[in-house]
Structures are given as structure tokens and as C-alpha cells.
C-alpha atoms as a PDB file:
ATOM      1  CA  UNK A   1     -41.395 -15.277 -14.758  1.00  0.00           C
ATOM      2  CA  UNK A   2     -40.377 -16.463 -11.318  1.00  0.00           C
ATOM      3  CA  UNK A   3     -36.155 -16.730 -12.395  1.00  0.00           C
ATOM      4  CA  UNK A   4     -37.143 -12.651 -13.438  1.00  0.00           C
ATOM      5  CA  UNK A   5     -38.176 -12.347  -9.961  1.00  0.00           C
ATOM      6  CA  UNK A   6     -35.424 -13.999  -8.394  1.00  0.00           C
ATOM      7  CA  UNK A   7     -33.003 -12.127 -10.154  1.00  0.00           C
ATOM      8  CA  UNK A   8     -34.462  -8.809  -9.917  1.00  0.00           C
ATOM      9  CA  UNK A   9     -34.778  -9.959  -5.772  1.00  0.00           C
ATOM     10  CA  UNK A  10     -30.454 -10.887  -5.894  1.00  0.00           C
ATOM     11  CA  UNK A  11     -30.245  -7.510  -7.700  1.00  0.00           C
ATOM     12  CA  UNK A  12     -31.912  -5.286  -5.395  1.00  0.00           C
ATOM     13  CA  UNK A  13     -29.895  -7.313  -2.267  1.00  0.00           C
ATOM     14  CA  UNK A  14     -26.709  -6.636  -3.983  1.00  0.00           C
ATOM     15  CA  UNK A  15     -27.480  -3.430  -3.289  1.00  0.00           C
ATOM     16  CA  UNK A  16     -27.984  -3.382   0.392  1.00  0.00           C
ATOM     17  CA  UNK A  17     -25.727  -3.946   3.114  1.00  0.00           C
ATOM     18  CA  UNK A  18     -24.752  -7.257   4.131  1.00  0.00           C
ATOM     19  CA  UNK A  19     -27.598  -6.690   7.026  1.00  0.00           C
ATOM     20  CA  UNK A  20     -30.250  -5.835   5.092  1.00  0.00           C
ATOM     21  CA  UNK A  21     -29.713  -8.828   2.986  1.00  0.00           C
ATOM     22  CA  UNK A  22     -29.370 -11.014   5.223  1.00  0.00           C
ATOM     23  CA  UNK A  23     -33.119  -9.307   6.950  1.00  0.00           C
ATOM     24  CA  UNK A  24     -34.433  -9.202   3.556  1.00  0.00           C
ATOM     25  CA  UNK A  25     -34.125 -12.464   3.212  1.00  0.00           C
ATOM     26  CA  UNK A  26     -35.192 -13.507   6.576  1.00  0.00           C
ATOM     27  CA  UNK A  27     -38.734 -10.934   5.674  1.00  0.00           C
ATOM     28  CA  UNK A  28     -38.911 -13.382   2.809  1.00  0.00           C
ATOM     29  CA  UNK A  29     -38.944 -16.888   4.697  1.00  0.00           C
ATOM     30  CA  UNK A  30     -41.713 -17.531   6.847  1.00  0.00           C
ATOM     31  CA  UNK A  31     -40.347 -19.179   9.367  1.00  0.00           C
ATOM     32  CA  UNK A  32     -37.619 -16.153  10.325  1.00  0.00           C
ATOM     33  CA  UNK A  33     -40.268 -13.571   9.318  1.00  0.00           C
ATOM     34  CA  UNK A  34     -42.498 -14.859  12.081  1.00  0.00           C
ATOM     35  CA  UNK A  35     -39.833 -15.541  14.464  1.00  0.00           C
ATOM     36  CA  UNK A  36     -39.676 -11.873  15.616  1.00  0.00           C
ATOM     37  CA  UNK A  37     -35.555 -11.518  16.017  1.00  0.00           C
ATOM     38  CA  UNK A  38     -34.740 -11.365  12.287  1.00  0.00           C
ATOM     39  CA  UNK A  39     -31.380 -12.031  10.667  1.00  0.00           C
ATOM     40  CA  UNK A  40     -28.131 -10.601  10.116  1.00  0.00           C
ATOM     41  CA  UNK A  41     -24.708 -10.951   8.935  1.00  0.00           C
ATOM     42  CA  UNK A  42     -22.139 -12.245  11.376  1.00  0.00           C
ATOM     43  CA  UNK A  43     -18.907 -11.785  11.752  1.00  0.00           C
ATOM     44  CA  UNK A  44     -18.118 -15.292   9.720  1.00  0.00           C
ATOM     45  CA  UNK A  45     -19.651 -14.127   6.708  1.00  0.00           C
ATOM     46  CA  UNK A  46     -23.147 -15.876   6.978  1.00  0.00           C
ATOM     47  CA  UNK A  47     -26.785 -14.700   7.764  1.00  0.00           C
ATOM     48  CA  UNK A  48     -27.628 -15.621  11.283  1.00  0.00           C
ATOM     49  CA  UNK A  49     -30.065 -19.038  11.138  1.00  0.00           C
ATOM     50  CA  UNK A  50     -30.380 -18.966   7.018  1.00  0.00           C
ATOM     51  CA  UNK A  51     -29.758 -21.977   5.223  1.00  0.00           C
ATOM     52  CA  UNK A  52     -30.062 -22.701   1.369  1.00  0.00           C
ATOM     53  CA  UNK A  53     -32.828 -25.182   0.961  1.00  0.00           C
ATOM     54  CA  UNK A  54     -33.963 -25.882  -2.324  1.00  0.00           C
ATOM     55  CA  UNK A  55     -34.689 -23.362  -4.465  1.00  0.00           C
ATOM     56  CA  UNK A  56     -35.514 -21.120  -0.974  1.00  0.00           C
ATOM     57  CA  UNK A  57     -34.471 -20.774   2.398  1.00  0.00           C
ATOM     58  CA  UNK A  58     -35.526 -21.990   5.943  1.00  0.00           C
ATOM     59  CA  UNK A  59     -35.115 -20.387   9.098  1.00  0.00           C
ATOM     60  CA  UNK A  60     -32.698 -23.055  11.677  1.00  0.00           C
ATOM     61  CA  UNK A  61     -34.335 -21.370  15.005  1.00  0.00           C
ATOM     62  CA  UNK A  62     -37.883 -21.390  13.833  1.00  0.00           C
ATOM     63  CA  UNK A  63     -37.798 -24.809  11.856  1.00  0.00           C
ATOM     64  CA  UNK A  64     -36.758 -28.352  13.210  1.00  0.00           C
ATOM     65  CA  UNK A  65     -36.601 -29.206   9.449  1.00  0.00           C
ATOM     66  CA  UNK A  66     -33.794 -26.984   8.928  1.00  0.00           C
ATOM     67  CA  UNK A  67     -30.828 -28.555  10.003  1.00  0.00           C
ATOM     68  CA  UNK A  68     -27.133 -27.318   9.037  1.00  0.00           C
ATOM     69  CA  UNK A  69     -25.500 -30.193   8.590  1.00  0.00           C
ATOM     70  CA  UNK A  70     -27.700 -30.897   5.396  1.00  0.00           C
ATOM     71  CA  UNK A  71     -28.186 -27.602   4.485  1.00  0.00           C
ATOM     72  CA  UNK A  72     -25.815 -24.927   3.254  1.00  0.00           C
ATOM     73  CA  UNK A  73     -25.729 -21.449   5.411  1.00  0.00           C
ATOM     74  CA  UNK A  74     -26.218 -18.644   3.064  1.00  0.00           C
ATOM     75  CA  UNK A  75     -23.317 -16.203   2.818  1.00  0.00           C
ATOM     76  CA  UNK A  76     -23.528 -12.824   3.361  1.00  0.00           C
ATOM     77  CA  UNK A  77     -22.700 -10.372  -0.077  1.00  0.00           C
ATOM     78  CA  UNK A  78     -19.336  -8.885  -0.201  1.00  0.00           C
ATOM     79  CA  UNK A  79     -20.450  -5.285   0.054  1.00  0.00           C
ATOM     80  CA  UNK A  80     -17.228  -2.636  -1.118  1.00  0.00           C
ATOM     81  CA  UNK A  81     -16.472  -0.051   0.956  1.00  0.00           C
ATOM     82  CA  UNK A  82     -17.951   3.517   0.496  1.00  0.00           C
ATOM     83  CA  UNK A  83     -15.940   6.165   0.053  1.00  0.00           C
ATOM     84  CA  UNK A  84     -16.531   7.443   3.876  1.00  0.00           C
ATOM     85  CA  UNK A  85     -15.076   3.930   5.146  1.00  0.00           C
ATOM     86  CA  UNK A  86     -12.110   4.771   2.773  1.00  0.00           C
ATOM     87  CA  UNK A  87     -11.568   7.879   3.950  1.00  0.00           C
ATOM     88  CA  UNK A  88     -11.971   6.359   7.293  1.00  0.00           C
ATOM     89  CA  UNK A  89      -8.305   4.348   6.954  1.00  0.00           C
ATOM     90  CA  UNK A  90      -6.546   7.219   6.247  1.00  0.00           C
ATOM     91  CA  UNK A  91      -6.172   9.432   9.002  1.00  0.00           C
ATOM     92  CA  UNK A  92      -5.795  12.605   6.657  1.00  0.00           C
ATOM     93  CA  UNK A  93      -9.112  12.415   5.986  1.00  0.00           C
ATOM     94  CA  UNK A  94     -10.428  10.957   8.685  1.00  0.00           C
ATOM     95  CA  UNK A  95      -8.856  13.281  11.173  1.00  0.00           C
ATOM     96  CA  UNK A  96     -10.039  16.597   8.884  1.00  0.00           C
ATOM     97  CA  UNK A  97     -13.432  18.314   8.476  1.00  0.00           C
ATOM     98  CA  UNK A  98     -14.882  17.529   5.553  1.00  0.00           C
ATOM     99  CA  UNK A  99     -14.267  14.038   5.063  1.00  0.00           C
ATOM    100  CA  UNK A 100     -15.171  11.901   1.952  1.00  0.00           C
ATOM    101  CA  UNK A 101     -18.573  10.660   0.091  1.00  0.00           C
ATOM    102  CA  UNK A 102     -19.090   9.969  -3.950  1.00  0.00           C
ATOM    103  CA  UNK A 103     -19.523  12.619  -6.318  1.00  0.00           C
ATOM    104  CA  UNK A 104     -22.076  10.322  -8.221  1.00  0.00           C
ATOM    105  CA  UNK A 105     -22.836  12.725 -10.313  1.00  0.00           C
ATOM    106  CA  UNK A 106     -19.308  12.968 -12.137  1.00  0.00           C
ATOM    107  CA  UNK A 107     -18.408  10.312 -14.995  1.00  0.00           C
ATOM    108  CA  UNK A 108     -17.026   8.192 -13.495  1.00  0.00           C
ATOM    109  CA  UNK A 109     -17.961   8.745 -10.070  1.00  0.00           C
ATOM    110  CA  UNK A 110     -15.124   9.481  -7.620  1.00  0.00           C
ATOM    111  CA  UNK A 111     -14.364  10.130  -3.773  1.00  0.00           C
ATOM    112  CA  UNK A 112     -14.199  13.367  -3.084  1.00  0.00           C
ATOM    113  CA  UNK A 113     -10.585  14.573  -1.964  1.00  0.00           C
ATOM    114  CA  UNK A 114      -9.038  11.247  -2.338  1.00  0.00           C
ATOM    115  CA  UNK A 115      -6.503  10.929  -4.630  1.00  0.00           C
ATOM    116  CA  UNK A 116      -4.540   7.295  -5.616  1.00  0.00           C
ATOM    117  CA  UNK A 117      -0.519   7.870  -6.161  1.00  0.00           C
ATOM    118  CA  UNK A 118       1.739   6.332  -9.085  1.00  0.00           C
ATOM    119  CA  UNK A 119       2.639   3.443  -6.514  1.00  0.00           C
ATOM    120  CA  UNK A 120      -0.934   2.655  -5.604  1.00  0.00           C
ATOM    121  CA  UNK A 121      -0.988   4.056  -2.277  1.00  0.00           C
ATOM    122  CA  UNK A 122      -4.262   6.995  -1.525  1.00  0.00           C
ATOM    123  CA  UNK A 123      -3.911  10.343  -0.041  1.00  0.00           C
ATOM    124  CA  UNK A 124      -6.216  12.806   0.821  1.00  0.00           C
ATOM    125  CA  UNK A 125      -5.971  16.011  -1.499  1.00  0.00           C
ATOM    126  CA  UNK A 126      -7.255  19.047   1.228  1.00  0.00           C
ATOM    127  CA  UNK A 127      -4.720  17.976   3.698  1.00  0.00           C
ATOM    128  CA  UNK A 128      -1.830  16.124   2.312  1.00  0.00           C
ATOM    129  CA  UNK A 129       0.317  19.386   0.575  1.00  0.00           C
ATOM    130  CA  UNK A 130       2.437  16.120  -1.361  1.00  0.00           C
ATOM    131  CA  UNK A 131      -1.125  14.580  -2.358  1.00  0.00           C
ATOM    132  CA  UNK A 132      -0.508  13.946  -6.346  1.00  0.00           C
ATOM    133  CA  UNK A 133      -2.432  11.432  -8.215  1.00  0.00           C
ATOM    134  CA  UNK A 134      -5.984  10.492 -10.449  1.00  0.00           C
ATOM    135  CA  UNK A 135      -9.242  10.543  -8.639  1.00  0.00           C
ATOM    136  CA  UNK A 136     -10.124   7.677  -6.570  1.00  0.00           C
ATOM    137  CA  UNK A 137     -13.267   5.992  -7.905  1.00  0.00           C
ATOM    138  CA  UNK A 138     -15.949   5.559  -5.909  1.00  0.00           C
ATOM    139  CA  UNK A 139     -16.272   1.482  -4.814  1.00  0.00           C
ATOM    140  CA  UNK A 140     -19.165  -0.599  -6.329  1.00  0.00           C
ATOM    141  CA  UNK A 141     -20.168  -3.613  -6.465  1.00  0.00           C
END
């Protein structure tokens, strides 16, 4: 029962930003829980203070018993980007008014007005008047 736990835990992190894991997890371990600052992802790709001990975590800051050059920092998830951040890096759509988000709904979900050309390259459909190609799908994990 507890390895349903743990993955249905990993499951709903996977889900979340690389933040909220990383806070999740810290909620979840005493010793960061209690320590009042929390965790988060930084910029190196691992949760601020969390190491892997065991079959848990400790809390570096909070516990003299958790010491990094035994244990192994916990990485933050690769989290896609949505379709806004997408839309974002091209400045078609980023520059325009209605932007991007996922039409969820549709099967399979796509970005709206974002379009990916023969050559792999995107384009956004309500402002680029040479914007030809299939629906960009919506990133997930």
C-alpha cells in the first residue's frame, strides 16, 4: 500500500511546477516543513536543501544529519513548456493580442494559433499571412 502511495505522490508532483514540487516535498519532510522558508527549484536543477535519504528526504538547513556529501540532492522535474511560454518565443504571438493557451478540449489537444511548418520551425496562424502547417500540440509531460 505505501509504493501505491508513493506513486500516486510522484504522479500528482509530475504535475506541478518544478516549485511546487520541490514545496510539496519540503510540506512532506518534517524538518523543511517546520523550518518556515520552504523549498524550491533553483536555477541548477535541484530543490533548495532536499536530499534523497533513504526511502525519504531530509531537510540540509533544519537537520545536522543531512549532509550532501553523503546524500544525493533531489532534482527538480523537467516540467514542458505550456503553450503561453511557446507562444512567448515567438514574437508573432507574443507581440499580438490574443496570445496562446491549450484547447484541451480538442483530440489531441493543441495551441491555439500556433502552427508547426514542413521544416519544423512554428508560426503563429492570426498574424503570420505565410503561417502554413499542422496544429502544434499542446506540451505534456
Amino acid at each position: 500500500m505505501k509504493s501505491f502511495a508513493v506513486v500516486a505522490t510522484l504522479l500528482g508532483l509530475a504535475l506541478a511546477s518544478s516549485d511546487d514540487y520541490c514545496q510539496q516535498l519540503c510540506d512532506e519532510t518534517p524538518s523543511c516543513a517546520s523550518y518556515g522558508w520552504g523549498s524550491y527549484c533553483k536555477g541548477n536543477g535541484v530543490c533548495f536543501g532536499l536530499l534523497q535519504k533513504g526511502d525519504g528526504y531530509c531537510f540540509q538547513p533544519a537537520d545536522s544529519s543531512c549532509d550532501d556529501s553523503v546524500y544525493t540532492p533531489v532534482s527538480c522535474p523537467v516540467v514542458p513548456p505550456s503553450c503561453e511560454d511557446v507562444c512567448n518565443g515567438l514574437s508573432s504571438c507574443k507581440n499580438s493580442k490574443w496570445g496562446s493557451y491549450c484547447k484541451s478540449w480538442q483530440s489531441p489537444p493543441v495551441c491555439f494559433g500556433i502552427l508547426e511548418k514542413d521544416d519544423g520551425s512554428l508560426c503563429f496562424q492570426s498574424t503570420d499571412s505565410d503561417c502554413v502547417g499542422k496544429p502544434y500540440p499542446c506540451p505534456s509531460l
